[in-house]
N, C-alpha and C. Protein backbone atom coordinates (compact mmCIF):
# COMPACT_ATOMS: atom_id res chain seq x y z
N UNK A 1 0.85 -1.18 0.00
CA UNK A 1 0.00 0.00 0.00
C UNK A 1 0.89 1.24 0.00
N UNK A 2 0.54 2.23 -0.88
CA UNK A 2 1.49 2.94 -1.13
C UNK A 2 1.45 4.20 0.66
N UNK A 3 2.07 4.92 0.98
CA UNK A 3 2.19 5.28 2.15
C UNK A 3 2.14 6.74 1.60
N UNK A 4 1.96 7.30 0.64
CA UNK A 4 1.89 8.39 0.59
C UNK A 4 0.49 9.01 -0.46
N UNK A 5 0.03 10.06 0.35
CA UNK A 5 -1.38 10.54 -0.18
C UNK A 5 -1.04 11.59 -0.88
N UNK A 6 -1.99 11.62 -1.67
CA UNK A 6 -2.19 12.94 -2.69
C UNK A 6 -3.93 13.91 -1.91
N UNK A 7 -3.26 15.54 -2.00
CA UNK A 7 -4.78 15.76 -1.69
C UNK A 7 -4.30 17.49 -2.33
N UNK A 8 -5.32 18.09 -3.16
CA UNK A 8 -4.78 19.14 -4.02
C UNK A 8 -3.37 19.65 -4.57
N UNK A 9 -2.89 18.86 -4.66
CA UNK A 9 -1.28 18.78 -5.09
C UNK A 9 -0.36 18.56 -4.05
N UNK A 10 -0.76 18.59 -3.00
CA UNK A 10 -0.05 18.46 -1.72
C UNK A 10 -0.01 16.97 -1.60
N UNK A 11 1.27 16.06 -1.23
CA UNK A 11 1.70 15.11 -0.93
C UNK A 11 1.61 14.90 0.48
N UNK A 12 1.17 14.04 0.87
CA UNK A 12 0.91 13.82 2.60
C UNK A 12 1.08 12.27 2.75
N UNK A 13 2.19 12.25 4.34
CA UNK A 13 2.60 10.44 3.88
C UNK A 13 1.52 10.10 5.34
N UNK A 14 1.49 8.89 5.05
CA UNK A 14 0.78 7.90 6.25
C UNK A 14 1.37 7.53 7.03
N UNK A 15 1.14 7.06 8.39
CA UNK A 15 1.86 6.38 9.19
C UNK A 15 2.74 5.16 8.67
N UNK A 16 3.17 4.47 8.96
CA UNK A 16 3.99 3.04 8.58
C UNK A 16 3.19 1.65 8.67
N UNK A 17 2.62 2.34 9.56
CA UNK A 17 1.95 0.61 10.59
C UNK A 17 0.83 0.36 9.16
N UNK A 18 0.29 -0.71 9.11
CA UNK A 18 -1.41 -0.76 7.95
C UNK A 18 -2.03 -2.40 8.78
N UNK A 19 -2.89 -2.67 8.11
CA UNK A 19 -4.13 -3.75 7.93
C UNK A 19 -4.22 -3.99 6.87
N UNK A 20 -4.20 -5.38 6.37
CA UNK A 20 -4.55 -5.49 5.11
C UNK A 20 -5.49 -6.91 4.79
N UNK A 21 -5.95 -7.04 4.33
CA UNK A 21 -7.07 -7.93 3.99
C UNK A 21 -6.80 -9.20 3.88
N UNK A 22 -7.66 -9.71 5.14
CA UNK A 22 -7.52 -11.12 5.93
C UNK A 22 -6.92 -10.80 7.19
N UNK A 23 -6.14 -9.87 7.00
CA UNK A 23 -5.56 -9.61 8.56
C UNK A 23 -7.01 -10.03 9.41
N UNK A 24 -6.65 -10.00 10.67
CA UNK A 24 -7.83 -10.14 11.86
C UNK A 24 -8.17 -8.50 12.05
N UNK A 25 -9.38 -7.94 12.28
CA UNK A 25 -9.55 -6.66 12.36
C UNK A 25 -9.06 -6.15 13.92
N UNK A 26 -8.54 -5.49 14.10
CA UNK A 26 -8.72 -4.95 15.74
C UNK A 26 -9.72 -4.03 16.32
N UNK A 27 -10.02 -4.36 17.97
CA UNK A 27 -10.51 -3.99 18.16
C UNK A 27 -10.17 -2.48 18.51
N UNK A 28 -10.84 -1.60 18.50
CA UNK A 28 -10.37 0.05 19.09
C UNK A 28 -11.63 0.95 19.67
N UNK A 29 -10.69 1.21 20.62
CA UNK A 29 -11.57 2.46 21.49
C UNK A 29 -11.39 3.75 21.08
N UNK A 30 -12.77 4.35 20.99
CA UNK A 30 -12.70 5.52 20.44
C UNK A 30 -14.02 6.63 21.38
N UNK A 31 -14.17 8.04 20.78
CA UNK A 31 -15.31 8.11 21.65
C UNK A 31 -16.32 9.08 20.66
N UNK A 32 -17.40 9.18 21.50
CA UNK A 32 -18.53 9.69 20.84
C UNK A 32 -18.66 11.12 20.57
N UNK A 33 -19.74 11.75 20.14
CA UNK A 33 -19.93 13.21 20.36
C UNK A 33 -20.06 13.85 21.99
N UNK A 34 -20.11 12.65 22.79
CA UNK A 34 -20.41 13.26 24.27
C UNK A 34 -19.33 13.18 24.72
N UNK A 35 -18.40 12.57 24.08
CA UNK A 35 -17.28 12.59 24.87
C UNK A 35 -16.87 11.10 25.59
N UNK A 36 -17.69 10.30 25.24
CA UNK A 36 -17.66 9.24 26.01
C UNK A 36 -17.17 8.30 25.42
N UNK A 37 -16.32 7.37 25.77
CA UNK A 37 -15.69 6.04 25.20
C UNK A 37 -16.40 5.42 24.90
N UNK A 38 -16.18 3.89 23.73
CA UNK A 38 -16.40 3.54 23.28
C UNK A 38 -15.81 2.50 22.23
N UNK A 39 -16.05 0.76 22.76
CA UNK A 39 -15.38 0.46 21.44
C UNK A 39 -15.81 -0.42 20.69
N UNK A 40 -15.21 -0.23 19.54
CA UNK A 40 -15.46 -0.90 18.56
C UNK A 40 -15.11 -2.47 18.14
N UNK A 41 -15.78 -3.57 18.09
CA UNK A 41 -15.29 -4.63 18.12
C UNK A 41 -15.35 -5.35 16.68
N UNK A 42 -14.24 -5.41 16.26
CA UNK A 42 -14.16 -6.70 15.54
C UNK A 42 -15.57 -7.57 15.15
N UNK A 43 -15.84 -7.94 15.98
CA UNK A 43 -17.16 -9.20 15.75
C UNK A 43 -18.22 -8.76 16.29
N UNK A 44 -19.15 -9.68 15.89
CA UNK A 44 -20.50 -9.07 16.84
C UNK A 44 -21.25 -10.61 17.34
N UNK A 45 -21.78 -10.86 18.49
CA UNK A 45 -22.60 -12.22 18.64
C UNK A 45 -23.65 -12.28 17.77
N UNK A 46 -24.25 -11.22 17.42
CA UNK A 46 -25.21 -11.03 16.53
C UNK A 46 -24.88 -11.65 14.84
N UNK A 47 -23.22 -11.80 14.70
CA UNK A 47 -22.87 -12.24 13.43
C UNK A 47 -23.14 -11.09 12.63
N UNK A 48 -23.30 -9.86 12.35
CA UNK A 48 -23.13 -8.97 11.86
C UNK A 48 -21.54 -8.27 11.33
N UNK A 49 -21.72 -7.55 10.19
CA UNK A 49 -20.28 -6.75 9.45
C UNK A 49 -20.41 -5.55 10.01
N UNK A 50 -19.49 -5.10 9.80
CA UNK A 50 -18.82 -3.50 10.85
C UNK A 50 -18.65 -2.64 9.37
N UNK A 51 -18.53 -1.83 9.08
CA UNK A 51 -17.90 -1.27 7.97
C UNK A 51 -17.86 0.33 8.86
N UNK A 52 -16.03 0.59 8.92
CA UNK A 52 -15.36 1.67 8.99
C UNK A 52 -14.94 2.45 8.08
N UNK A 53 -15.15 3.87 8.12
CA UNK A 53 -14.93 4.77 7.28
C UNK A 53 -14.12 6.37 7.66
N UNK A 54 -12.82 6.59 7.57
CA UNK A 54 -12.68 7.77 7.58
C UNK A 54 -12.41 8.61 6.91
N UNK A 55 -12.26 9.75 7.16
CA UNK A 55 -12.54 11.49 6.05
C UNK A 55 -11.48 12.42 7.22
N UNK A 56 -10.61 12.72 6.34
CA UNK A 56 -9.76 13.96 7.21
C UNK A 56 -10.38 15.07 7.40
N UNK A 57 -11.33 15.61 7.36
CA UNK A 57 -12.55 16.76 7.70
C UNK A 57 -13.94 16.68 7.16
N UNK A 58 -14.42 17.66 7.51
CA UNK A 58 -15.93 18.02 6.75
C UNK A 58 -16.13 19.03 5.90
N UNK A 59 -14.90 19.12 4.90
CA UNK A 59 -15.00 19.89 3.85
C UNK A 59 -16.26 19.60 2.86
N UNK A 60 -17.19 20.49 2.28
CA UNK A 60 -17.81 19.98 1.41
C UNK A 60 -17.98 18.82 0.48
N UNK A 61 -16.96 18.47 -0.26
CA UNK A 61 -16.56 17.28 -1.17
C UNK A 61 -16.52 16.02 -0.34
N UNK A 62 -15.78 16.06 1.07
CA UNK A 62 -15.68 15.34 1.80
C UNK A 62 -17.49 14.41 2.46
N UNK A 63 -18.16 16.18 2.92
CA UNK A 63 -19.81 15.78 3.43
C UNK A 63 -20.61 14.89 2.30
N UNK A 64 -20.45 15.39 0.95
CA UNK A 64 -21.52 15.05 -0.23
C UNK A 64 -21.48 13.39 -0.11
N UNK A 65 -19.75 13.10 0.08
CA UNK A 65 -19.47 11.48 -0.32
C UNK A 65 -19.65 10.81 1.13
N UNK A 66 -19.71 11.39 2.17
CA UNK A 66 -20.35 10.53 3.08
C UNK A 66 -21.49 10.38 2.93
N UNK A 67 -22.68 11.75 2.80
CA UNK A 67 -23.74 11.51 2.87
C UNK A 67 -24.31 10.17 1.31
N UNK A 68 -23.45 10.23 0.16
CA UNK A 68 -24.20 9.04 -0.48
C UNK A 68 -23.40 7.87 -0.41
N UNK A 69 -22.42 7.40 0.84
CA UNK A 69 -22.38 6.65 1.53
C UNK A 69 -23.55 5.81 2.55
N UNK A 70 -23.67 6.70 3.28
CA UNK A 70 -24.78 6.87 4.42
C UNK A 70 -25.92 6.60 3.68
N UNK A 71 -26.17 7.39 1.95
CA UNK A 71 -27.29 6.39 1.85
C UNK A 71 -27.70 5.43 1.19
N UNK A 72 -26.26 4.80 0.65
CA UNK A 72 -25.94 3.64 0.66
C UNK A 72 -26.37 2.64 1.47
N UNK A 73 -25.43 2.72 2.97
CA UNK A 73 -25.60 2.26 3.32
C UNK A 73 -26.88 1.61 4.47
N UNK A 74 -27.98 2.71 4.23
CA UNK A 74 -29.64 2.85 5.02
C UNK A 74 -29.99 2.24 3.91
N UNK A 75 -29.80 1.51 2.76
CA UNK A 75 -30.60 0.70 2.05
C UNK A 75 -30.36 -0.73 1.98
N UNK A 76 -28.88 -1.38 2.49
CA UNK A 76 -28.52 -2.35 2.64
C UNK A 76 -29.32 -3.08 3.76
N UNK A 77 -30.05 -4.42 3.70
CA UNK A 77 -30.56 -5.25 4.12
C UNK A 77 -30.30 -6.25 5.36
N UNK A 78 -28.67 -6.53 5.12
CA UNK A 78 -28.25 -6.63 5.98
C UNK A 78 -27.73 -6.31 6.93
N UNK A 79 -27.38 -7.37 8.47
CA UNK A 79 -26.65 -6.29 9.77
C UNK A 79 -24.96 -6.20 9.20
N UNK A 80 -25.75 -4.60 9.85
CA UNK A 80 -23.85 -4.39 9.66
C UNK A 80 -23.77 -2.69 10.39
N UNK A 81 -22.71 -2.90 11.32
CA UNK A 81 -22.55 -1.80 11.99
C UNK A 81 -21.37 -0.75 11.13
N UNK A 82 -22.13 0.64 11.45
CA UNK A 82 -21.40 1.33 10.48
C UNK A 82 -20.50 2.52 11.22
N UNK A 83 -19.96 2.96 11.00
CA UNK A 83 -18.86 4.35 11.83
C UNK A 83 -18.42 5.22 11.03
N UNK A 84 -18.49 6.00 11.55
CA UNK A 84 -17.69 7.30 10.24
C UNK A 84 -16.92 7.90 11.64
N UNK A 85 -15.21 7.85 11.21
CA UNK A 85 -14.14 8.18 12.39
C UNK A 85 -13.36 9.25 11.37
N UNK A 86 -13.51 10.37 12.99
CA UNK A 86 -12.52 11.23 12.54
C UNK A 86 -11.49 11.17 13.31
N UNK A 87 -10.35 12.02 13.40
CA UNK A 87 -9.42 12.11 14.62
C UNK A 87 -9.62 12.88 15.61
N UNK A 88 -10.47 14.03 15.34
CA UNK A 88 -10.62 14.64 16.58
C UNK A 88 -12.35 15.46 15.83
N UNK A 89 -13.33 16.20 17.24
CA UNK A 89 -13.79 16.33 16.89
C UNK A 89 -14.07 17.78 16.40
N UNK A 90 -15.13 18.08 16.19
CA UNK A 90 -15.26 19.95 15.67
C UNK A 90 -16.59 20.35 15.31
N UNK A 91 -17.02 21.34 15.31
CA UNK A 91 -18.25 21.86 15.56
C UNK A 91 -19.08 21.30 13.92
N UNK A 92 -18.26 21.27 13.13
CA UNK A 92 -19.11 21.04 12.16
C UNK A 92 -19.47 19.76 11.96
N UNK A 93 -18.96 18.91 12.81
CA UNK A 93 -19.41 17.43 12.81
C UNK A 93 -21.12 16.93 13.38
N UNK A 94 -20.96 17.80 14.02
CA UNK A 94 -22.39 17.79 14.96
C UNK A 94 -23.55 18.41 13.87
N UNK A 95 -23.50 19.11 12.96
CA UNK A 95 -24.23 19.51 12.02
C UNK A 95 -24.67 18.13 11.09
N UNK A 96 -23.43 17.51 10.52
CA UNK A 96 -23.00 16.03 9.71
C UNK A 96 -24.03 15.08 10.47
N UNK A 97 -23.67 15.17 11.88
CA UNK A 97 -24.18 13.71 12.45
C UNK A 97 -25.66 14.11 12.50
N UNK A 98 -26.12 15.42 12.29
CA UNK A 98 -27.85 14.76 12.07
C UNK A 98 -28.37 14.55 10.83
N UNK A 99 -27.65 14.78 10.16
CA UNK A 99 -28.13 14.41 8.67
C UNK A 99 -27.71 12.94 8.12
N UNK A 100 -26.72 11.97 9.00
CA UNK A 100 -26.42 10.53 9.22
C UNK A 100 -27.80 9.75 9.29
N UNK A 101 -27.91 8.63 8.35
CA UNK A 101 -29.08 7.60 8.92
C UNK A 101 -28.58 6.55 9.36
N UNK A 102 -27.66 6.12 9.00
CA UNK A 102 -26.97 4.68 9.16
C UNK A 102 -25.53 4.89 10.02
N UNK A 103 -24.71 5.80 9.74
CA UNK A 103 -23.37 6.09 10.51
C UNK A 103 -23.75 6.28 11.97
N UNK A 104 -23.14 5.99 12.74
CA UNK A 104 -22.65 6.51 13.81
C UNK A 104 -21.25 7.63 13.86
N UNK A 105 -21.14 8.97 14.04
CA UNK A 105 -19.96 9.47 14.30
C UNK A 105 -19.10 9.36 15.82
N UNK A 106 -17.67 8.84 15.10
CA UNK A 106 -17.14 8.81 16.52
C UNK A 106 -15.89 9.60 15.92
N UNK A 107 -14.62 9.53 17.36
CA UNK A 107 -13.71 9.83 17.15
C UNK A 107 -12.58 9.13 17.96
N UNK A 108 -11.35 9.18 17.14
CA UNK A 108 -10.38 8.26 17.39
C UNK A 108 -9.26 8.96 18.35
N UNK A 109 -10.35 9.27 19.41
CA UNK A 109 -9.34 10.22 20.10
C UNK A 109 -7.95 8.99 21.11
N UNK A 110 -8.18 8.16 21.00
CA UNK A 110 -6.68 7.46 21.49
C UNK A 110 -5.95 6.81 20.64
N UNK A 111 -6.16 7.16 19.26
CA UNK A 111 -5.30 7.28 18.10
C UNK A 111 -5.12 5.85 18.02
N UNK A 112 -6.35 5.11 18.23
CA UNK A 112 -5.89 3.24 18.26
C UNK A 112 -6.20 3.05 16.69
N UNK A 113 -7.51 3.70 16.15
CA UNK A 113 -7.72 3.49 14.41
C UNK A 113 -6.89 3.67 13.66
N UNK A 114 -6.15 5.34 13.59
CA UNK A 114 -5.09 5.92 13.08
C UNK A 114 -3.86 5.25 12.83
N UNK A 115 -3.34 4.57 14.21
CA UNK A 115 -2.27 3.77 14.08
C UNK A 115 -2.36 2.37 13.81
N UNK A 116 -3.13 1.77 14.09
CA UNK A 116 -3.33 0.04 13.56
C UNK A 116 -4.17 0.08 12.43
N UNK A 117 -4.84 0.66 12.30
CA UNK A 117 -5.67 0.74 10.67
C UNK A 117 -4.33 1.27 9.54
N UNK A 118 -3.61 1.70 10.25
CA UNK A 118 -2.72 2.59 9.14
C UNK A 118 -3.23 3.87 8.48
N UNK A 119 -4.22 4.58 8.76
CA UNK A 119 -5.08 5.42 8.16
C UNK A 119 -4.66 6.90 8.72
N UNK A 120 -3.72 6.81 9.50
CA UNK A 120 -3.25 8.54 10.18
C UNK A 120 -2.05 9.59 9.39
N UNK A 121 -2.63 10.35 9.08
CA UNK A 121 -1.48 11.52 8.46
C UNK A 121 -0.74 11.61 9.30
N UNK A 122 0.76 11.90 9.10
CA UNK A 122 2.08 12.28 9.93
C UNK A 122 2.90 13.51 9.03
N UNK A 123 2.15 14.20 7.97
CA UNK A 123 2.72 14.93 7.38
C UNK A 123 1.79 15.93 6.93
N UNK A 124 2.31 17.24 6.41
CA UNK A 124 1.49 17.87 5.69
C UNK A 124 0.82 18.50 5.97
N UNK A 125 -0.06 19.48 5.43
CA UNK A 125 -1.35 20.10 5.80
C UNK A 125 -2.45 19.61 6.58
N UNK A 126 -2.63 18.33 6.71
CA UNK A 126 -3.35 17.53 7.04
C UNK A 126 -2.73 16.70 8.58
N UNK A 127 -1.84 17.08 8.81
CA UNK A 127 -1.07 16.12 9.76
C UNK A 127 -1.85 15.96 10.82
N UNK A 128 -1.96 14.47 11.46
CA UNK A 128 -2.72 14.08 12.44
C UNK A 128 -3.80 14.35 12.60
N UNK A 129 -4.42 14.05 11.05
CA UNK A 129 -6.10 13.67 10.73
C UNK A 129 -5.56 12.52 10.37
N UNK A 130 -7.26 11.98 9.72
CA UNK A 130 -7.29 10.50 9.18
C UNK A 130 -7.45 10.48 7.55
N UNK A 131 -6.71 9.69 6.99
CA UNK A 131 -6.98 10.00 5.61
C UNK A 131 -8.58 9.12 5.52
N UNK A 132 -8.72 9.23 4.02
CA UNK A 132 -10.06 8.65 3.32
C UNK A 132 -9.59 7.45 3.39
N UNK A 133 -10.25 6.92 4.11
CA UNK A 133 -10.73 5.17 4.16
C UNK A 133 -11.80 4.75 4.15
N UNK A 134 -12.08 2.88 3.96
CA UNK A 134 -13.16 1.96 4.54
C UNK A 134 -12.77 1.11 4.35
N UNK A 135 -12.78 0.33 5.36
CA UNK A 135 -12.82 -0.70 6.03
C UNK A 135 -14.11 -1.78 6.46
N UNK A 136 -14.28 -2.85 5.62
CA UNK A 136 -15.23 -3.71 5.10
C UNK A 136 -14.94 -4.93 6.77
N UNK A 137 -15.50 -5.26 7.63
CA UNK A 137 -14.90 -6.49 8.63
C UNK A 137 -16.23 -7.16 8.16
N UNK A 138 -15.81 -8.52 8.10
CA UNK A 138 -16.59 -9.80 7.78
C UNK A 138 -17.15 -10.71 9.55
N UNK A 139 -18.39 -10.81 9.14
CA UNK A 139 -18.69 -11.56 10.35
C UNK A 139 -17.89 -12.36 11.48
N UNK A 140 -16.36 -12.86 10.93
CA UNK A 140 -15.60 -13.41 11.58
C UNK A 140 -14.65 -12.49 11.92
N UNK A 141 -15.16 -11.01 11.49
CA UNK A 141 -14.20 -10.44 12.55
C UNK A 141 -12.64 -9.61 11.71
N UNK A 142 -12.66 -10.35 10.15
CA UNK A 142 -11.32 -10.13 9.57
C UNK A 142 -12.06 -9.00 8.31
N UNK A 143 -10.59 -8.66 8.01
CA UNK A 143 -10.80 -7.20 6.96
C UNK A 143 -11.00 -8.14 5.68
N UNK A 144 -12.48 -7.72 5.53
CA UNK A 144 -12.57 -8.50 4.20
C UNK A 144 -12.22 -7.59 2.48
N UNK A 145 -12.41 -6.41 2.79
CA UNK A 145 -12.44 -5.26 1.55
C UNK A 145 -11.83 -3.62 1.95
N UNK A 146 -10.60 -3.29 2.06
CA UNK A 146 -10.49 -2.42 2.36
C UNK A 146 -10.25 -1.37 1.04
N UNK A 147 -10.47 -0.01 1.07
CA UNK A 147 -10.07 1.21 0.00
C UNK A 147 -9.48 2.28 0.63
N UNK A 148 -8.49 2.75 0.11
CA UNK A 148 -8.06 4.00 0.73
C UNK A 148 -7.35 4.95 -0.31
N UNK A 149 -8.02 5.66 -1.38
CA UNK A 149 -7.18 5.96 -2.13
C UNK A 149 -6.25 6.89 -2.26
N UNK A 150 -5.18 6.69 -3.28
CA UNK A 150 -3.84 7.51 -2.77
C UNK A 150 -3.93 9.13 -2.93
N UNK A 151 -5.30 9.68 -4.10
CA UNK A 151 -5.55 10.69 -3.85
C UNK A 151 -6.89 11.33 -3.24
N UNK A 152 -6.82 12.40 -2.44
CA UNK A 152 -8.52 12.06 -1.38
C UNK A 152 -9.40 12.78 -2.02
N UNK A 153 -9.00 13.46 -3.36
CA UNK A 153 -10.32 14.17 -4.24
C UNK A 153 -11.03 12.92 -5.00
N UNK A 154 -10.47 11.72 -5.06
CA UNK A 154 -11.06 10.55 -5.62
C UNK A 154 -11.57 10.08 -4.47
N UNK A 155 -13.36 9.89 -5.01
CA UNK A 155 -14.27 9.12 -4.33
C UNK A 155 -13.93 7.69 -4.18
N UNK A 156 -14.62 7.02 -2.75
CA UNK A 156 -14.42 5.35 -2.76
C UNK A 156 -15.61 5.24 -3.72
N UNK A 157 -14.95 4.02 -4.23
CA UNK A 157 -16.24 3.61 -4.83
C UNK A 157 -16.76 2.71 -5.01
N UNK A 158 -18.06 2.65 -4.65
CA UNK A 158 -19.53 2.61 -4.46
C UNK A 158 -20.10 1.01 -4.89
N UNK A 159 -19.90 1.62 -6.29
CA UNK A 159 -19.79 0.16 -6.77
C UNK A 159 -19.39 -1.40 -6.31
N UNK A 160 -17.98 -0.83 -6.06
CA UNK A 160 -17.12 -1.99 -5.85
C UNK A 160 -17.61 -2.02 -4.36
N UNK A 161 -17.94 -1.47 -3.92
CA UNK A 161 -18.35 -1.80 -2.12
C UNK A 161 -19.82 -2.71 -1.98
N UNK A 162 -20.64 -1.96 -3.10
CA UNK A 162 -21.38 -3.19 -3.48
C UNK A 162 -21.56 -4.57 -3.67
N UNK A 163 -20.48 -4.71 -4.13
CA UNK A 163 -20.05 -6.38 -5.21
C UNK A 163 -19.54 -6.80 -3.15
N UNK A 164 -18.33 -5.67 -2.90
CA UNK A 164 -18.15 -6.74 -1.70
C UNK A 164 -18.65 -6.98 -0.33
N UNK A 165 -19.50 -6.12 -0.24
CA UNK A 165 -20.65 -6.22 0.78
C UNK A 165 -21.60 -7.53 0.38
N UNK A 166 -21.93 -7.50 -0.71
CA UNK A 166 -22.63 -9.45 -1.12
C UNK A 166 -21.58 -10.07 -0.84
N UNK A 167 -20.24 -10.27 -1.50
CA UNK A 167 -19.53 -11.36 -1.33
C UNK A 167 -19.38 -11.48 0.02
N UNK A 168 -18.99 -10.28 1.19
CA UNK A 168 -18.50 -11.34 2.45
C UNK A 168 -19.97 -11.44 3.09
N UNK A 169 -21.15 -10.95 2.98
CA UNK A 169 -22.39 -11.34 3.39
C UNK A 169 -22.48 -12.75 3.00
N UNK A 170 -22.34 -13.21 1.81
CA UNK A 170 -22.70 -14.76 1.56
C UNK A 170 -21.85 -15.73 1.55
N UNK A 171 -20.52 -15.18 1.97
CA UNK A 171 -19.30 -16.15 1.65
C UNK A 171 -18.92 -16.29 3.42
N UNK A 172 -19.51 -16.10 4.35
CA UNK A 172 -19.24 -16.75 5.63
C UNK A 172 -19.53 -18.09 5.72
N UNK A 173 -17.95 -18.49 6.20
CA UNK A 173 -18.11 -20.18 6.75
C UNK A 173 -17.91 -20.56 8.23
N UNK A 174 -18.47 -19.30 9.38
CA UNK A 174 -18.14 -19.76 10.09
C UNK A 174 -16.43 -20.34 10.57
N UNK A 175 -16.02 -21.10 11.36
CA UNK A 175 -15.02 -21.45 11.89
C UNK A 175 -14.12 -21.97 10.75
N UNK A 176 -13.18 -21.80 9.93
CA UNK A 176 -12.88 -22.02 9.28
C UNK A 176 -11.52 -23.11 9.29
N UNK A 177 -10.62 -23.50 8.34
CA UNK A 177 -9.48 -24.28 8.46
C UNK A 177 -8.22 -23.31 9.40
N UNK A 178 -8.58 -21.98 9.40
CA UNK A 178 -7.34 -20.70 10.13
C UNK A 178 -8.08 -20.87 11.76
N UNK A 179 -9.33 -21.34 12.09
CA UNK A 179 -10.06 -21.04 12.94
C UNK A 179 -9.17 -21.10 14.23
């Protein structure tokens, strides 16, 4: 994964650490708009997918592609817990989170996403936000589909989150031969 982002001509590198698909997802504590902890697990007893998402602010371009994320993801059928993580929080988030149907907003204020997701700026204009990610976890808990692209004026896309939201929805086997 390349370690360095593009975002209006400005070059911005990533942390070192990453996740990459099949890895086991980790778990991380993060906290809410109240301020309150919170974490995020890997699995659910319920057998439900997690799908993580972060945005280095709430710049316009940034709001439009969450919100047809978000309503994306209020049409999907199946369980699956959703997050939209920033690194820290800010007044305009609280505007964002009522117009959310499906996200939950949190924040990664003990920098556990940033650094084990691999998803934290260490450079740049941007330093110590979160770049554009998502993060797909499969009922068992592992990164089944991750995107993060190397420049953040390019949307995730949509599509392809489609195709893999069916595949790890129908391709769980339970305890497997890694079990």
């Amino acid at each position: 994964m390349d370690s360095n982002i593009l975002y209006k001509d400005e070059s911005l590198e990533l942390c070192e650490d990453f996740i990459d698909i099949g890895y086991m997802a980790e778990n991380i504590e993060v906290s809410d708009l109240k301020g309150e902890s919170k974490e995020i697990r890997r699995s659910h007893p319920d057998k439900s997918m997690t799908l993580l998402i972060s945005f280095p602010s709430t710049s316009e371009s940034f709001v439009n592609e969450i919100l047809k994320i978000d309503e994306l993801m209020d049409h999907i059928q199946v369980p699956i817990h959703c997050y939209l993580i920033f690194a820290k929080e800010d007044e305009s988030q609280v505007v964002l989170k009522n117009r959310l149907k499906k996200f939950e907003l949190v924040f990664d204020a003990e920098e556990e996403f940033g650094s084990m997701y691999g998803t934290k700026l260490v450079s740049g204009s941007l330093e110590g936000e979160l770049t554009k990610s998502l993060f797909l976890i499969s009922k068992d808990g592992a990164v089944f589909y991750l995107e993060m692209p190397s420049n953040l004026e390019k949307e995730l896309d949509l599509d392809r989150l489609r195709v893999e939201l069916n595949k790890a929805y129908t391709s769980y086997t339970g305890v497997g031969c890694h079990g």
